[in-house]
C-alpha atoms as a PDB file:
ATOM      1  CA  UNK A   1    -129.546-183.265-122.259  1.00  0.00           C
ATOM      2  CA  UNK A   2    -133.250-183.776-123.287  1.00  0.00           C
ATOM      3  CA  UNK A   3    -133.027-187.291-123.478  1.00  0.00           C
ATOM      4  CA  UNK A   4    -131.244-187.889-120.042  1.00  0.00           C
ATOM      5  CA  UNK A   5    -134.627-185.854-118.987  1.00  0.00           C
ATOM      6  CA  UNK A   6    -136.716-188.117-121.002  1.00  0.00           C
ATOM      7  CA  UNK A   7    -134.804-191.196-119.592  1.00  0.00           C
ATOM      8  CA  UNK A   8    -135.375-189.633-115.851  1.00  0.00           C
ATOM      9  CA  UNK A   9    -139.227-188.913-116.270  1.00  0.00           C
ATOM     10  CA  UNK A  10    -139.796-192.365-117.845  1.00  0.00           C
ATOM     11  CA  UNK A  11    -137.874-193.925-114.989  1.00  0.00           C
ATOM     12  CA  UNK A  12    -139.443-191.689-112.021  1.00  0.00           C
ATOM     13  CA  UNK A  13    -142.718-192.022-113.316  1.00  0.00           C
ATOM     14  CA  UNK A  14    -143.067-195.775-113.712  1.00  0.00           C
ATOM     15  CA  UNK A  15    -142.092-196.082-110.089  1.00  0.00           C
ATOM     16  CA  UNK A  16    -144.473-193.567-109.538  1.00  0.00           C
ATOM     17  CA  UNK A  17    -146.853-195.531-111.250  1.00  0.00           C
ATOM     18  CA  UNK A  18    -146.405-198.654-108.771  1.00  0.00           C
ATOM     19  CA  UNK A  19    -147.242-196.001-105.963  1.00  0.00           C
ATOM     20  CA  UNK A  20    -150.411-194.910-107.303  1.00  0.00           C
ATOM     21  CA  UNK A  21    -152.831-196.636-105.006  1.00  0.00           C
ATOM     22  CA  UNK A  22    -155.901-194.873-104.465  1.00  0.00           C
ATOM     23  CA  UNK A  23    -155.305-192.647-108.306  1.00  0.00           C
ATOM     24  CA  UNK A  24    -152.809-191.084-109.565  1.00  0.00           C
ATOM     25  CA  UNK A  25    -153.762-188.012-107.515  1.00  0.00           C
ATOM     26  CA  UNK A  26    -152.920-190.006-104.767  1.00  0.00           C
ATOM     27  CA  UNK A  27    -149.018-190.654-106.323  1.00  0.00           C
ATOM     28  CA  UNK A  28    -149.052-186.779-106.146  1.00  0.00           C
ATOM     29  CA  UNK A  29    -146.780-186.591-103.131  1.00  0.00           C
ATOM     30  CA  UNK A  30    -144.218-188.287-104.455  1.00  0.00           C
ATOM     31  CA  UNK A  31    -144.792-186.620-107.959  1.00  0.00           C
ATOM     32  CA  UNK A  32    -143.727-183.521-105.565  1.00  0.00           C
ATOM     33  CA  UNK A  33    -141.225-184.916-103.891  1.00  0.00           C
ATOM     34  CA  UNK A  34    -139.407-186.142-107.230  1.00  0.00           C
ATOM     35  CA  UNK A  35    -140.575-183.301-109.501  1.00  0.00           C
ATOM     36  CA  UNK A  36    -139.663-180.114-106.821  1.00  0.00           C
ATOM     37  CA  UNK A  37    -137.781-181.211-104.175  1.00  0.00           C
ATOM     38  CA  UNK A  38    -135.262-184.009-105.767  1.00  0.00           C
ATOM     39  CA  UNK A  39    -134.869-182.906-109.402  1.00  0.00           C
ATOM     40  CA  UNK A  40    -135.670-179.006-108.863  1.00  0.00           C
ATOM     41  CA  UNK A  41    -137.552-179.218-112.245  1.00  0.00           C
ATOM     42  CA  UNK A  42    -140.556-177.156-111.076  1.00  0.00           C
ATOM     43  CA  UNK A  43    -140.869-174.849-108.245  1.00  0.00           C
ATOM     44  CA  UNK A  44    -144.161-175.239-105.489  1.00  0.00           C
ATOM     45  CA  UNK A  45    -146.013-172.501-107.386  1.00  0.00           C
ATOM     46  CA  UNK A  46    -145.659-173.788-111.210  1.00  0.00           C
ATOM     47  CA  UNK A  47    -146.129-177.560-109.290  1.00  0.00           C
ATOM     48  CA  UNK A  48    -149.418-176.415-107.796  1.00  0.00           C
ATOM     49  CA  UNK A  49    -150.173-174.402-110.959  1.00  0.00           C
ATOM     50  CA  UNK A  50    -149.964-176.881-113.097  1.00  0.00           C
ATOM     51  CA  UNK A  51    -152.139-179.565-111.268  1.00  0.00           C
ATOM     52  CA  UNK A  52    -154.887-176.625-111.131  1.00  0.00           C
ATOM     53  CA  UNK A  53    -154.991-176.598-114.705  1.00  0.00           C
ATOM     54  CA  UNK A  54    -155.085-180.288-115.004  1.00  0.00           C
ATOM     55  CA  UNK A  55    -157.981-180.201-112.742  1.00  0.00           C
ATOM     56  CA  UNK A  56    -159.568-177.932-114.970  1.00  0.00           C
ATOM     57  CA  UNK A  57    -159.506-179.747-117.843  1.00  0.00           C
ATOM     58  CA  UNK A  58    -162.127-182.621-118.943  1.00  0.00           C
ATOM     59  CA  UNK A  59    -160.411-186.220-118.779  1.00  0.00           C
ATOM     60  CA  UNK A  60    -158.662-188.515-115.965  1.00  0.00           C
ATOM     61  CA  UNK A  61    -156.916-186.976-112.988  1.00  0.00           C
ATOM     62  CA  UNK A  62    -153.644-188.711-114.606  1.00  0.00           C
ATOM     63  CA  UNK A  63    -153.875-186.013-117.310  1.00  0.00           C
ATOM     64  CA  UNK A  64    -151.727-184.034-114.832  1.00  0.00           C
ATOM     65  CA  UNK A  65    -148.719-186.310-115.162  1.00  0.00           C
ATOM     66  CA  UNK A  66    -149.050-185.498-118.863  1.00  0.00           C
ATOM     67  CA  UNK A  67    -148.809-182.173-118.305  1.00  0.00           C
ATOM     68  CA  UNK A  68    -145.780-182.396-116.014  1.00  0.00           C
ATOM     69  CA  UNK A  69    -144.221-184.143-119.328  1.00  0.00           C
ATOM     70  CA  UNK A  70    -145.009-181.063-121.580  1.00  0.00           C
ATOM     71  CA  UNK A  71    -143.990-178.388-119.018  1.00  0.00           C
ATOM     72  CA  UNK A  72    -140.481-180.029-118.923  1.00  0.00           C
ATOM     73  CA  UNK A  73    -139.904-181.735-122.347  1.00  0.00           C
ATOM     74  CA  UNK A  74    -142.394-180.783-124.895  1.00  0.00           C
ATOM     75  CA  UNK A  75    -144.262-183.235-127.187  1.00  0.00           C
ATOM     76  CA  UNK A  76    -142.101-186.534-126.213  1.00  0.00           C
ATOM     77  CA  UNK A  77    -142.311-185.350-122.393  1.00  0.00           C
ATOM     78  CA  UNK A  78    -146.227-186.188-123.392  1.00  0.00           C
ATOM     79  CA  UNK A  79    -145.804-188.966-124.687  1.00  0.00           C
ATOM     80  CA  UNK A  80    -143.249-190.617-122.308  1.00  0.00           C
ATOM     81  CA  UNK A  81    -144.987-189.442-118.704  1.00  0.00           C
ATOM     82  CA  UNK A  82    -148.170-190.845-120.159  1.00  0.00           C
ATOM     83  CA  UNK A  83    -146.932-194.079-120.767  1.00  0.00           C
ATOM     84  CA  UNK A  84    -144.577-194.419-118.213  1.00  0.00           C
ATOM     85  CA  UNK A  85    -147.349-193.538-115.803  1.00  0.00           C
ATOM     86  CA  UNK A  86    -150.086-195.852-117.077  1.00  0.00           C
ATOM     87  CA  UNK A  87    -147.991-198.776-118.276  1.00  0.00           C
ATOM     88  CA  UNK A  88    -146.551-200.291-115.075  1.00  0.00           C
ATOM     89  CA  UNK A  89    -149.571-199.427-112.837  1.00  0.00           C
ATOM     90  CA  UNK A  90    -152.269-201.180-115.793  1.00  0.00           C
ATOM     91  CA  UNK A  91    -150.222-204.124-115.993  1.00  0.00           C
ATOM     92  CA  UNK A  92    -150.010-205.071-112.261  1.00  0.00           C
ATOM     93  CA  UNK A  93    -153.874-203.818-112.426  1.00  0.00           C
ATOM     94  CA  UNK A  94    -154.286-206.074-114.712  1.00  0.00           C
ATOM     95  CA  UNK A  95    -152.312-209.127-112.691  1.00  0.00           C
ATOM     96  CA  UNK A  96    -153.815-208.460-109.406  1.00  0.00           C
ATOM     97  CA  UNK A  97    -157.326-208.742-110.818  1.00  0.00           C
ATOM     98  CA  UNK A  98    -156.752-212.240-112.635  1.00  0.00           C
ATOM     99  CA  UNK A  99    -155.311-213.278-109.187  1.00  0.00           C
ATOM    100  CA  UNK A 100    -157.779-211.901-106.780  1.00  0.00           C
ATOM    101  CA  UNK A 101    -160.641-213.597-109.971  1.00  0.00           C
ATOM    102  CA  UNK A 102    -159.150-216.847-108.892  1.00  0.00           C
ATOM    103  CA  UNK A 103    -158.915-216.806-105.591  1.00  0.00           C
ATOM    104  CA  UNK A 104    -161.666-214.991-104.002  1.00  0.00           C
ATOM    105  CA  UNK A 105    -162.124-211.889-101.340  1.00  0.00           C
ATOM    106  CA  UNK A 106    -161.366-214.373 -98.625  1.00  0.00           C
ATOM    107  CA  UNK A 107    -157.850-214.871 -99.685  1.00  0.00           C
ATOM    108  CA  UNK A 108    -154.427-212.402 -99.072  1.00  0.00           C
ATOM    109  CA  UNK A 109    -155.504-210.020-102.076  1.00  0.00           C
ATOM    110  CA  UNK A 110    -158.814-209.745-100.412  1.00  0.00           C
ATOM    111  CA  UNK A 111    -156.815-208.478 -97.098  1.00  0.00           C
ATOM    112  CA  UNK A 112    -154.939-206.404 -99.216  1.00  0.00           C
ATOM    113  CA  UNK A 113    -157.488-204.377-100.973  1.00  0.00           C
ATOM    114  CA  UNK A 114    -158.716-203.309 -97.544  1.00  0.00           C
ATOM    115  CA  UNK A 115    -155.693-202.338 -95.928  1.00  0.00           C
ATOM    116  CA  UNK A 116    -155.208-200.244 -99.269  1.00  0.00           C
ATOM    117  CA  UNK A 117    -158.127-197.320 -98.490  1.00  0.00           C
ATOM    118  CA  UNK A 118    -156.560-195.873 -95.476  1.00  0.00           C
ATOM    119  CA  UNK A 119    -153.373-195.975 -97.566  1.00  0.00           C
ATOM    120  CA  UNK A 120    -154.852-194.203-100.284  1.00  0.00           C
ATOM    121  CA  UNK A 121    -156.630-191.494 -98.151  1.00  0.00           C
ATOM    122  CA  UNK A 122    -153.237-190.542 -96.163  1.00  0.00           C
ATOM    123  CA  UNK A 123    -151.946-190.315 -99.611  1.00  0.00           C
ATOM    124  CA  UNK A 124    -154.557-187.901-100.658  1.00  0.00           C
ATOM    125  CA  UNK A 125    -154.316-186.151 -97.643  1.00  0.00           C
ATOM    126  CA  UNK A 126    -150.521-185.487 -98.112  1.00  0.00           C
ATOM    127  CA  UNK A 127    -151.304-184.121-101.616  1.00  0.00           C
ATOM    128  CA  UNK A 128    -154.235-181.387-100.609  1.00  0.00           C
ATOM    129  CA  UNK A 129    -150.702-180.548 -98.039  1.00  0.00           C
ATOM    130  CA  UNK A 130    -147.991-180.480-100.510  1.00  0.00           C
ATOM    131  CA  UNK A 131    -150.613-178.529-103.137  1.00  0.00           C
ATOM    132  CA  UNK A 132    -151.737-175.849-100.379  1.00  0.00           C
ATOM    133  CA  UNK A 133    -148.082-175.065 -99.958  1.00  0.00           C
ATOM    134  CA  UNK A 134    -147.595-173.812-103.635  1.00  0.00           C
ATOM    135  CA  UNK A 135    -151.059-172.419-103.828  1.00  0.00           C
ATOM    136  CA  UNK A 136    -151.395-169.950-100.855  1.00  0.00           C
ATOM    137  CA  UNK A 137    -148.572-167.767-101.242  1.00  0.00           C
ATOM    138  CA  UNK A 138    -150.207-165.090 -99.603  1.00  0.00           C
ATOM    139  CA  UNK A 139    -152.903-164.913 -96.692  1.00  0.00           C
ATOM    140  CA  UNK A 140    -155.994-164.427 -99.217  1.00  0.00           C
ATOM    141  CA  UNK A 141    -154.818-168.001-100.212  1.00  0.00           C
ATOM    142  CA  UNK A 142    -154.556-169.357 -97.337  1.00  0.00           C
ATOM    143  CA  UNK A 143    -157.917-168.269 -96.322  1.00  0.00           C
ATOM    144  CA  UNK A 144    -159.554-169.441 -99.283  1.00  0.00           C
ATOM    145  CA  UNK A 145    -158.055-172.850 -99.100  1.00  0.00           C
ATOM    146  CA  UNK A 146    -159.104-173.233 -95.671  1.00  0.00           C
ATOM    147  CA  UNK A 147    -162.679-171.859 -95.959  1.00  0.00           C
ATOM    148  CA  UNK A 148    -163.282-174.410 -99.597  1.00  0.00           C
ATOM    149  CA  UNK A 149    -161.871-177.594 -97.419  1.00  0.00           C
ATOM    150  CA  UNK A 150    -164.477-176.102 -94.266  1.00  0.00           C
ATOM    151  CA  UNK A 151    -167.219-176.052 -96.940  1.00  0.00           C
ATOM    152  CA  UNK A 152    -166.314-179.493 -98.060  1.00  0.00           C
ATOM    153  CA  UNK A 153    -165.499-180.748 -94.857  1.00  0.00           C
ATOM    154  CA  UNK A 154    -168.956-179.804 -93.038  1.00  0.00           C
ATOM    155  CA  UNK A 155    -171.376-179.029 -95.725  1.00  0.00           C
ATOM    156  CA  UNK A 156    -173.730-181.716 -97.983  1.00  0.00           C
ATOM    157  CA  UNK A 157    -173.499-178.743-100.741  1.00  0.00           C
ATOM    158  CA  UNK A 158    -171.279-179.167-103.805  1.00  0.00           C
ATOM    159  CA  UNK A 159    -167.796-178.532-104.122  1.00  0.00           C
ATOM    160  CA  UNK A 160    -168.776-176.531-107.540  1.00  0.00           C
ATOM    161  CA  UNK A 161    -170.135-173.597-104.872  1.00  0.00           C
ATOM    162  CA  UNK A 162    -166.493-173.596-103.341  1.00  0.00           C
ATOM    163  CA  UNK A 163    -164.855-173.327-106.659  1.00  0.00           C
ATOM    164  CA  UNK A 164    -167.541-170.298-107.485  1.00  0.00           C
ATOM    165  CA  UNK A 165    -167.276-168.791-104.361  1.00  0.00           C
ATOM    166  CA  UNK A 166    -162.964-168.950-104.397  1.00  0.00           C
ATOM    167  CA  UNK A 167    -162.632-167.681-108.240  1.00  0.00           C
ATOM    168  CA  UNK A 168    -165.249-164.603-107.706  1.00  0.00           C
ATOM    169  CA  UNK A 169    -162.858-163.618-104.563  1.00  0.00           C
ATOM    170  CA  UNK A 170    -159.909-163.809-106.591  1.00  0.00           C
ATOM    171  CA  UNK A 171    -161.353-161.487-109.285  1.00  0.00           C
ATOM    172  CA  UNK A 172    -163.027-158.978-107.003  1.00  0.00           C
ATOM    173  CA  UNK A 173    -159.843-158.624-105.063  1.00  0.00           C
ATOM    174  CA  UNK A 174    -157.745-158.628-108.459  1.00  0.00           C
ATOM    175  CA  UNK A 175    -159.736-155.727-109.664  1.00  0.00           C
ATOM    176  CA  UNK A 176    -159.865-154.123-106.482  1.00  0.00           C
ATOM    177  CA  UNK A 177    -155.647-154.241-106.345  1.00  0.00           C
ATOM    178  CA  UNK A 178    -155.230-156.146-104.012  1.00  0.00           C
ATOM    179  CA  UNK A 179    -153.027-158.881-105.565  1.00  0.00           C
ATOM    180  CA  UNK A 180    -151.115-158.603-108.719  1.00  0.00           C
END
């Protein structure tokens, strides 16, 4: 049973890996999609949980597909998202440079690295979507998402004052009772 998981997360997230245009946050949709919706292996909350803590830690934003592989298989779950998600998406990296090195900006890659941004910041746009879902579970959520994206959105402050801001509300109105 463990290795037809293996087998599936290798397999998912190599294609996954193709998809990642714009970071591997940006491949988060369909990380969603495949890990929650399709295979059931995580629920919204432990999806959205789970990416926090990524987030949290120091490293690459891929560290979260690493993650994904513990949560569901352990030690070679590690081992086999993290290679499965880097592999594929460094060696086509890696071809698409030496091709766009020969032929110039002027050429099809050229075209193609421009069209990619507004690919890549629908993609991220889907994910802050898909990760609000399984973060606001409750209306004190909601509101805190919305007021941190308002803050991002229309202020030149840092994001770090959002995070502060968001994590002192969730502690005064943990002590206070007002969510478990």
């Amino acid at each position: 049973m463990k290795d037809d998981l293996l087998i599936q997360l290798a397999l998912r997230f190599a294609i996954i890996s193709l998809l990642s245009v714009g970071g591997s946050v940006a491949a988060l949709p369909e990380a969603h999609r495949v890990i929650v919706s399709h295979f059931h292996w995580m629920n919204d909350e432990q999806f959205s949980q789970t990416f926090a803590l990524a987030q949290t830690s120091p490293g690459p934003n891929v560290i979260v597909f690493s993650l994904f592989g513990w949560q569901l298989a352990g030690l070679a779950g590690i081992v086999v998202a993290t290679l499965a998600i880097l592999g594929p998406s460094s060696l086509l990296a890696f071809g698409v440079a030496r091709v766009m090195g020969q032929s110039g900006e002027a050429s099809w890659p050229g075209r193609l690295k421009k069209g990619l941004a507004p690919l890549a910041i629908g993609l991220l746009a889907a994910n802050g979507y898909l990760l609000a879902l399984g973060a606001d579970a409750d209306l004190l959520g909601f509101a805190v998402t919305a007021a941190a994206a308002a803050f991002v959105v229309f202020t030149r402050r840092s994001p770090l004052y959002a995070i502060a801001a968001g994590a002192a509300l969730f502690v005064a109105a943990r002590r206070l009772g007002l969510i478990l």
